[in-house]
Protein backbone atom coordinates (compact mmCIF):
# COMPACT_ATOMS: atom_id res chain seq x y z
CA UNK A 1 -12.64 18.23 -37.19
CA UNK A 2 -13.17 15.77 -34.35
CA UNK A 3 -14.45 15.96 -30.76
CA UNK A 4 -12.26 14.15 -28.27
CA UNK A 5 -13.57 12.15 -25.52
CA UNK A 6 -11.94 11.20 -21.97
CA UNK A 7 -13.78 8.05 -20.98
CA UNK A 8 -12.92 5.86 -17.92
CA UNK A 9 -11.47 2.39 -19.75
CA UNK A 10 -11.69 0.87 -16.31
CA UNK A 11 -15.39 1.12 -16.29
CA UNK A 12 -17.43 -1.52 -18.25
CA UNK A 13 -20.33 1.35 -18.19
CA UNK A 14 -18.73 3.78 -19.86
CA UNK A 15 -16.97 0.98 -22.37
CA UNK A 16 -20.03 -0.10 -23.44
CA UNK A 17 -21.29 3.59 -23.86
CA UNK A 18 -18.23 4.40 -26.12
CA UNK A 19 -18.94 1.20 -27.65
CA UNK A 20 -22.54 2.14 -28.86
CA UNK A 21 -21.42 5.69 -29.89
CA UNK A 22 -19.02 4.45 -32.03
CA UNK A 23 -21.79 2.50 -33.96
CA UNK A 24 -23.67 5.54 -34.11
CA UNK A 25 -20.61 7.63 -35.42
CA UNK A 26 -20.83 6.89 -39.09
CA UNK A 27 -18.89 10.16 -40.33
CA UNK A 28 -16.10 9.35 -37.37
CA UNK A 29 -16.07 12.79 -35.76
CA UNK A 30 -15.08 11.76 -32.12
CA UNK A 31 -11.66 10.60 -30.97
CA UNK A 32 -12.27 8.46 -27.72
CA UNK A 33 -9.07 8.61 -25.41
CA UNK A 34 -8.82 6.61 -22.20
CA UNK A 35 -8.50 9.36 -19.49
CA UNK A 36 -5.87 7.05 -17.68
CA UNK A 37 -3.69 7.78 -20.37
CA UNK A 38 -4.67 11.81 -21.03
CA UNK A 39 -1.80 14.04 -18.97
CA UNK A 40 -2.40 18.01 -18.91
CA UNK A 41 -6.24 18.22 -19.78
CA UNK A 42 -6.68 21.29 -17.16
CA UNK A 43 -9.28 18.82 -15.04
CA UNK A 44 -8.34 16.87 -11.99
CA UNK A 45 -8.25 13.01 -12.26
CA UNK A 46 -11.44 13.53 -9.94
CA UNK A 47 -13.02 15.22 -12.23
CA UNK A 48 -12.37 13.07 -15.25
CA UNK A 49 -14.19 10.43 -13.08
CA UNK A 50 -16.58 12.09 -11.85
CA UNK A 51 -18.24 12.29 -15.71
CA UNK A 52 -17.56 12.13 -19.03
CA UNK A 53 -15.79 14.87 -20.80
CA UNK A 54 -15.90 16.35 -24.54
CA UNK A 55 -12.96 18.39 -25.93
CA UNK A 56 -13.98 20.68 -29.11
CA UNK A 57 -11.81 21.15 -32.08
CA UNK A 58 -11.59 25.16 -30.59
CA UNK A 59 -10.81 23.81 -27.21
CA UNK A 60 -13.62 23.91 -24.87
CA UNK A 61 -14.86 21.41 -22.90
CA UNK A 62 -18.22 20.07 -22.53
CA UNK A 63 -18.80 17.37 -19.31
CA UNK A 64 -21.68 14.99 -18.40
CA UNK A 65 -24.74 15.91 -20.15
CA UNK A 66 -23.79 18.33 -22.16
CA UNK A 67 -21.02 16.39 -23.86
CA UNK A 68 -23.73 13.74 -24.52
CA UNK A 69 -25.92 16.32 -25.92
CA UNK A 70 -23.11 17.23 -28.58
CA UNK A 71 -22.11 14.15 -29.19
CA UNK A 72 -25.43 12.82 -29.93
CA UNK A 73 -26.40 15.99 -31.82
CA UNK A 74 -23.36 14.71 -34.37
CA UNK A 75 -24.32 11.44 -35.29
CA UNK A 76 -26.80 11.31 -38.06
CA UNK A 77 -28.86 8.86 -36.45
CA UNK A 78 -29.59 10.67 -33.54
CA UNK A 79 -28.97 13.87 -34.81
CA UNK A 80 -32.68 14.84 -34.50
CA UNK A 81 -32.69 13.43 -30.33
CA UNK A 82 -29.55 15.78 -30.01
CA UNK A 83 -31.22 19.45 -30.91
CA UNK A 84 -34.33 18.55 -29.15
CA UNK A 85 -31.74 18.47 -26.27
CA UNK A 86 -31.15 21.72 -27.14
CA UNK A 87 -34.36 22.82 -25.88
CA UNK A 88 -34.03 24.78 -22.73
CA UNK A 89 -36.81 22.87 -21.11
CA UNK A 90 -34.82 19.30 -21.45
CA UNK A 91 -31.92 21.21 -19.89
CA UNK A 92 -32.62 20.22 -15.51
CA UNK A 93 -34.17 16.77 -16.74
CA UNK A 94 -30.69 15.70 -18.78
CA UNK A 95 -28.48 17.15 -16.05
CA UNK A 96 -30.76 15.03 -13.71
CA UNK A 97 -31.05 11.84 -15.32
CA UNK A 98 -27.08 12.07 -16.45
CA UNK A 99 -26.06 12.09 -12.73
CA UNK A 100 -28.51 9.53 -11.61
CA UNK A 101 -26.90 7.42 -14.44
CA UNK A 102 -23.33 8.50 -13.55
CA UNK A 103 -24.12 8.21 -10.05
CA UNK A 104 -25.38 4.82 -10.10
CA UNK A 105 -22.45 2.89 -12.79
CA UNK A 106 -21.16 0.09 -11.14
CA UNK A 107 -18.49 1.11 -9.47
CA UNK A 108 -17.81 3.25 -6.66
CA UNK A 109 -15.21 6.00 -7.47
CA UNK A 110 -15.36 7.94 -4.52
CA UNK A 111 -14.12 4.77 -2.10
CA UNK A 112 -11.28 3.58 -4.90
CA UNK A 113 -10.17 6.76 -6.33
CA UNK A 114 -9.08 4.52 -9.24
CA UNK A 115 -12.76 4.49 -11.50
CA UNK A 116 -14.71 1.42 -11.96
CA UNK A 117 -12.57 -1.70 -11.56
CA UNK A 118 -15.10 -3.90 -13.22
């Protein structure tokens, strides 16, 4: 069963994040949907900005780092990367570096309200 993922398509970041992901998703186990076009997800449009969110096949939702730690922990390739994620240790460091990341796209959501417009 697939993962879904709500990515900003306004955002050339997060584009060319789904865009590498989807090379690296040989057995096609995530479903990428453009959160402009997602109604009823129980998060606030805010939210779905704010980072990127992961929808399991039993319904619960993994954002920022954590969805990249699942996501990554799927794909063969980087399969390995993924459970060493798991590691409680890595936990603070990929929460950290995700927001910097986030944080830092090039856009500036909290002035537009509208994602990255790039």
């Amino acid at each position: 069963m697939k993962d879904i993922v709500l990515y900003d398509e306004n955002c050339r970041f997060c584009k060319a994040t789904k865009r590498l992901f989807e090379k690296l998703d040989w057995m096609k186990v995530i479903e990428w949907k453009p959160l402009q076009e997602t109604q009823d997800t129980g998060f606030t449009q805010e939210e779905l900005l704010r980072e990127i969110h992961l929808i399991t096949p039993t319904g619960s939702a993994k954002k920022g780092f954590f969805a990249i730690r699942r996501m990554l922990l799927r794909f063969p390739l980087t399969g390995l990367i993924g459970l060493i994620m798991y590691i409680p240790i890595f936990k603070p460091a990929g929460r950290l570096g995700y927001r910097v990341v986030a944080d830092n796209r090039t856009c500036d959501i909290r002035k537009k309200g509208q994602g990255c417009n790039s």
